[in-house]
N, C-alpha and C. Protein backbone atom coordinates (compact mmCIF):
# COMPACT_ATOMS: atom_id res chain seq x y z
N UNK A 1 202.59 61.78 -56.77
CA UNK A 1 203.80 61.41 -56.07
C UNK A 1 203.52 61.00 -54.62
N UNK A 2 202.07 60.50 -53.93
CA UNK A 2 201.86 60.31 -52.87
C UNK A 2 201.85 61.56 -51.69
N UNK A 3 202.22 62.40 -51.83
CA UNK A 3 202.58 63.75 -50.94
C UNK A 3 200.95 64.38 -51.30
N UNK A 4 200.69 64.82 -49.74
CA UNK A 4 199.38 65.26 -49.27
C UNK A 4 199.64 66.80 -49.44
N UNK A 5 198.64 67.76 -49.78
CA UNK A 5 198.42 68.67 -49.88
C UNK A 5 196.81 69.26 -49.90
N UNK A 6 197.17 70.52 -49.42
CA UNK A 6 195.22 70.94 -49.61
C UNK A 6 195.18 71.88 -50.58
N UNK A 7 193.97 72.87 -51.04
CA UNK A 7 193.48 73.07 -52.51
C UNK A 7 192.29 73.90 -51.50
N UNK A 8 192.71 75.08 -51.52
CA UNK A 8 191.43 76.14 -51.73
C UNK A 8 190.26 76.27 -52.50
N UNK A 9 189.31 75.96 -51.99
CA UNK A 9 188.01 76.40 -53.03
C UNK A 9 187.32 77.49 -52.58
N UNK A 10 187.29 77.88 -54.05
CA UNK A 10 186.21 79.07 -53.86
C UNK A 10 184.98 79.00 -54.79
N UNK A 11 183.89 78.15 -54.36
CA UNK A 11 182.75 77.60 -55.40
C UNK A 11 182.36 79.08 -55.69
N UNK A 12 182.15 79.11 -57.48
CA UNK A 12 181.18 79.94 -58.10
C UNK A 12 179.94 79.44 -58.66
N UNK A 13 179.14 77.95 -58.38
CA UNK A 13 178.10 78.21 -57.82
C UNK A 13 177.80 76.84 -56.70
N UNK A 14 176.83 77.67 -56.47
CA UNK A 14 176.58 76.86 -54.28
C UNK A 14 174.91 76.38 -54.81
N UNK A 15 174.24 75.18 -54.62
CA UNK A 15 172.65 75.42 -54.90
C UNK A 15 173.01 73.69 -54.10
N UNK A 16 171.54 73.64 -53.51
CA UNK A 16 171.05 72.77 -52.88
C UNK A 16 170.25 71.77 -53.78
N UNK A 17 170.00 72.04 -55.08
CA UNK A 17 169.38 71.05 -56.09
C UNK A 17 170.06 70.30 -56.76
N UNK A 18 169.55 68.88 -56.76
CA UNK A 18 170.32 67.90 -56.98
C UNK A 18 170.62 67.70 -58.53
N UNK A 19 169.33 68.05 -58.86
CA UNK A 19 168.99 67.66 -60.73
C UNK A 19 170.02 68.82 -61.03
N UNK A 20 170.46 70.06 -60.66
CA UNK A 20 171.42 71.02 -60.98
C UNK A 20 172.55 70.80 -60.83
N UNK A 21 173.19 69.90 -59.82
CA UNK A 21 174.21 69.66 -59.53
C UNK A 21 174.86 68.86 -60.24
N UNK A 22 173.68 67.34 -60.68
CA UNK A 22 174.04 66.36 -61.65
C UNK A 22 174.30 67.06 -62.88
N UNK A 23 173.62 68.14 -63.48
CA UNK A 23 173.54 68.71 -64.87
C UNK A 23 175.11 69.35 -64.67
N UNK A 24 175.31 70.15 -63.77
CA UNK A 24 176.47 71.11 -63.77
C UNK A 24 177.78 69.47 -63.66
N UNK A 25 177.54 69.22 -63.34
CA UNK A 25 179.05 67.72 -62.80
C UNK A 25 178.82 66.90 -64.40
N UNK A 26 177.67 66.47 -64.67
CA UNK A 26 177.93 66.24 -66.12
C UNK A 26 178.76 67.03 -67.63
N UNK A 27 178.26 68.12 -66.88
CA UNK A 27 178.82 69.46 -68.09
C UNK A 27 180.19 69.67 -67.96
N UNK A 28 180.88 69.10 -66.88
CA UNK A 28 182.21 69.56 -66.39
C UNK A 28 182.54 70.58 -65.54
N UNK A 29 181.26 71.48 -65.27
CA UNK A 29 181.45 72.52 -64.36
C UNK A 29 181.96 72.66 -63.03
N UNK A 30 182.60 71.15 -62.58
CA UNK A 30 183.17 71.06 -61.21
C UNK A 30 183.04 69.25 -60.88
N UNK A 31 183.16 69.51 -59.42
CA UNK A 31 182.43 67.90 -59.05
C UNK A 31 181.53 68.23 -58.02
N UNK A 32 180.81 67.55 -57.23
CA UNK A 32 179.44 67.84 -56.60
C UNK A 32 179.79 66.68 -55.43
N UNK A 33 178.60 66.89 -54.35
CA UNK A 33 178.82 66.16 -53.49
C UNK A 33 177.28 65.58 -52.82
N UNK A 34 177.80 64.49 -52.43
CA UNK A 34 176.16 63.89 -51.71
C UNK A 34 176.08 62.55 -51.92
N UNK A 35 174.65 62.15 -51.65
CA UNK A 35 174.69 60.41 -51.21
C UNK A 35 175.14 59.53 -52.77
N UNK A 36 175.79 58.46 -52.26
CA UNK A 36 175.92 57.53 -53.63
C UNK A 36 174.65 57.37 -54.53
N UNK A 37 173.94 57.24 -53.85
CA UNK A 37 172.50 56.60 -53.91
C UNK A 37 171.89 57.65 -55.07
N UNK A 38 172.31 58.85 -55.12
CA UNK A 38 171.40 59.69 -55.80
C UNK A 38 171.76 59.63 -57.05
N UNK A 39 173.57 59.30 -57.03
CA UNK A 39 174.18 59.46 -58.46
C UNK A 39 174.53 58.29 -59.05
N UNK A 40 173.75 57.06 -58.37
CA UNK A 40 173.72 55.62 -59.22
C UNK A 40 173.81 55.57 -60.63
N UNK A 41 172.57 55.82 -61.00
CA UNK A 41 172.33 56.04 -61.93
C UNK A 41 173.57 56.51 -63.66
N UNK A 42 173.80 57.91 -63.20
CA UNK A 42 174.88 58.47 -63.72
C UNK A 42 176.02 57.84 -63.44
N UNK A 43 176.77 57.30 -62.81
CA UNK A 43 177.54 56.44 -62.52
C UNK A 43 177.90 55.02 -62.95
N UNK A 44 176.78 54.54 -63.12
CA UNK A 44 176.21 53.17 -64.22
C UNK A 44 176.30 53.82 -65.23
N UNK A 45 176.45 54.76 -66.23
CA UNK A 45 176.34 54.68 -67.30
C UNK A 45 177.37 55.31 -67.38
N UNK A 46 178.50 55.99 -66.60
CA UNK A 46 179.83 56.32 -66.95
C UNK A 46 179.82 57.68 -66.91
N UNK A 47 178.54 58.41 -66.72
CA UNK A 47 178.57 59.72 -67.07
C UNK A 47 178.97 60.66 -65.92
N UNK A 48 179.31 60.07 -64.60
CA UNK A 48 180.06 60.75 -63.42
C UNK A 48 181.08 59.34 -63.00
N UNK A 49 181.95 59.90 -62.74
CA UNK A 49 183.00 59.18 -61.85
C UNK A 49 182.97 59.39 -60.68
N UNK A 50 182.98 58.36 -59.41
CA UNK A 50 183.66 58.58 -58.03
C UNK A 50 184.73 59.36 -57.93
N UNK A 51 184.88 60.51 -56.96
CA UNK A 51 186.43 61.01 -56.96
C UNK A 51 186.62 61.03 -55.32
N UNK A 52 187.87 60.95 -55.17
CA UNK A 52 188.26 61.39 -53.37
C UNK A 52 187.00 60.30 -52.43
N UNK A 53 187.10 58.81 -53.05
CA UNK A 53 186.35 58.44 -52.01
C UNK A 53 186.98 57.78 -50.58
N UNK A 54 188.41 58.20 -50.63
CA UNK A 54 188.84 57.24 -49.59
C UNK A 54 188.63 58.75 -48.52
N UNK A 55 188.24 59.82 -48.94
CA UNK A 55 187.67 61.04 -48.02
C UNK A 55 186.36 61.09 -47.94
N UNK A 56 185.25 60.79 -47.51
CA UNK A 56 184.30 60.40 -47.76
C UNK A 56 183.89 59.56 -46.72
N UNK A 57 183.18 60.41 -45.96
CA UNK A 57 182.96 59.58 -44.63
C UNK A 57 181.10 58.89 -44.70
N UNK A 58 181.60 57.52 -44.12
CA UNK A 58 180.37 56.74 -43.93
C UNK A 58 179.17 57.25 -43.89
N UNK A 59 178.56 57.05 -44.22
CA UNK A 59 176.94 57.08 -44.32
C UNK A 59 176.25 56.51 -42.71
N UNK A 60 175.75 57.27 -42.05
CA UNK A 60 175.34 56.50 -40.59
C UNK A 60 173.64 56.35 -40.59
N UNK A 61 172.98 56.59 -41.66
CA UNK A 61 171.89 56.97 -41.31
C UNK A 61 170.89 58.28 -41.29
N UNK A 62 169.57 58.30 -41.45
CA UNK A 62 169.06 59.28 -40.98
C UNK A 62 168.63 59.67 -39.37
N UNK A 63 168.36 60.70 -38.71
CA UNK A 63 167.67 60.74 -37.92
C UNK A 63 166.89 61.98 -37.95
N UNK A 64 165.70 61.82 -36.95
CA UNK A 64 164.79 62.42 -36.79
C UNK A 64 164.40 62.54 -35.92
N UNK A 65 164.03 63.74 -35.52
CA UNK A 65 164.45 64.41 -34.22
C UNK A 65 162.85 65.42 -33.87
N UNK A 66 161.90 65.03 -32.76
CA UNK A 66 160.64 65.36 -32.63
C UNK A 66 160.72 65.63 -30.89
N UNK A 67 160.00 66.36 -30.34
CA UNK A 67 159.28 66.70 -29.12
C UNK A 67 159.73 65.42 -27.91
N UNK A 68 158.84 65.11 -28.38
CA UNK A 68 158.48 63.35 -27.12
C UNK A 68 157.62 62.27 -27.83
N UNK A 69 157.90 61.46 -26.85
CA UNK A 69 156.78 59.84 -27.19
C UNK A 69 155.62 60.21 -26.79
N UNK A 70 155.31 60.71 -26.36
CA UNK A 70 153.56 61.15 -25.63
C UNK A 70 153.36 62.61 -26.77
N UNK A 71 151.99 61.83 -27.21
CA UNK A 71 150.86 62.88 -27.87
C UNK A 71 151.85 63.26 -28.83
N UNK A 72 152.08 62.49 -29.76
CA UNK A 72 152.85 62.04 -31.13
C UNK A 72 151.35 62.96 -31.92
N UNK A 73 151.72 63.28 -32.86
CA UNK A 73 150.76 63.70 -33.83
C UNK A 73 150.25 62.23 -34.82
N UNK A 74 149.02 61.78 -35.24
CA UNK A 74 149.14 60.62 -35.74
C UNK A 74 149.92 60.95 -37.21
N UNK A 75 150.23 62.03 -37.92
CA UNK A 75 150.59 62.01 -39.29
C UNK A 75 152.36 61.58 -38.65
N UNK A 76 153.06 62.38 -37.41
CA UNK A 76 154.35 62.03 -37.51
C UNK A 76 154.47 60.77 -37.07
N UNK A 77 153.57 60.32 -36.53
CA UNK A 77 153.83 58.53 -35.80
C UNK A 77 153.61 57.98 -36.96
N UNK A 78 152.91 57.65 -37.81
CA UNK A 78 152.47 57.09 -39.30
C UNK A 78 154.05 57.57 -39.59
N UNK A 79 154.42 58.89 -40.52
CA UNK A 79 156.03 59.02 -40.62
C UNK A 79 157.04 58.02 -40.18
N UNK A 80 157.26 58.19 -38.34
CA UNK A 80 158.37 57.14 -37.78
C UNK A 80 158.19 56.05 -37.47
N UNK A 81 156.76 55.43 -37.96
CA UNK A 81 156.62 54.26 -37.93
C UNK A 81 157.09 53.66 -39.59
N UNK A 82 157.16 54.70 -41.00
CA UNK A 82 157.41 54.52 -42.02
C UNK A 82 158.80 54.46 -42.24
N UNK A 83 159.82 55.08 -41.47
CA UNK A 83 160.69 55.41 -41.51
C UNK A 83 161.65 54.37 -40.52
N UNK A 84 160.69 53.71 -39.99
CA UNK A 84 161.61 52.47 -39.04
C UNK A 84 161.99 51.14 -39.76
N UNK A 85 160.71 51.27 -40.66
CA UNK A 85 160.63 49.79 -41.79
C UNK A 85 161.51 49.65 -42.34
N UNK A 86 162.59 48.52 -42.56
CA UNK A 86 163.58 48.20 -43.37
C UNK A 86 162.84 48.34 -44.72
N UNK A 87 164.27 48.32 -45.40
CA UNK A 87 164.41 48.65 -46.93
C UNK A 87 163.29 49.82 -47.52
């Protein structure tokens, strides 16, 4: 009917793994949350739906967050030099 309201949750289960999250949101056990990108896949084949995306705030990026520009470690400069490269 257009009329806004909110909805208490009380998750019975909380896990940071993705392959668990997809398994549990496939099974019906709830809906899950996180980048588009991860649930392409499932999504192309119908087996998750988008929900509440007009709540769903933009994607800005990663960042990464180190010491200073001087005396970079060469493994993290190799990293943010990997991590600057488009696509």
């Amino acid at each position: 009917d257009g009329k806004e309201f909110s909805v208490a949750v009380a998750p019975e289960i909380t896990t940071n793994d993705m392959a668990l999250m997809i398994k549990l949101a496939i099974a019906g056990a709830g809906i899950t949350f996180g980048m588009e990108e991860s649930f392409r896949p499932w999504i192309g084949r119908g087996e998750l739906v988008p929900v509440l995306v007009d709540y769903c705030p933009r994607f800005a990026g990663f960042y990464l967050y180190y010491p200073n520009r001087r005396n970079v470690a060469p493994k993290l400069r190799a990293l943010v030099e990997h991590l600057r490269r488009p696509g």
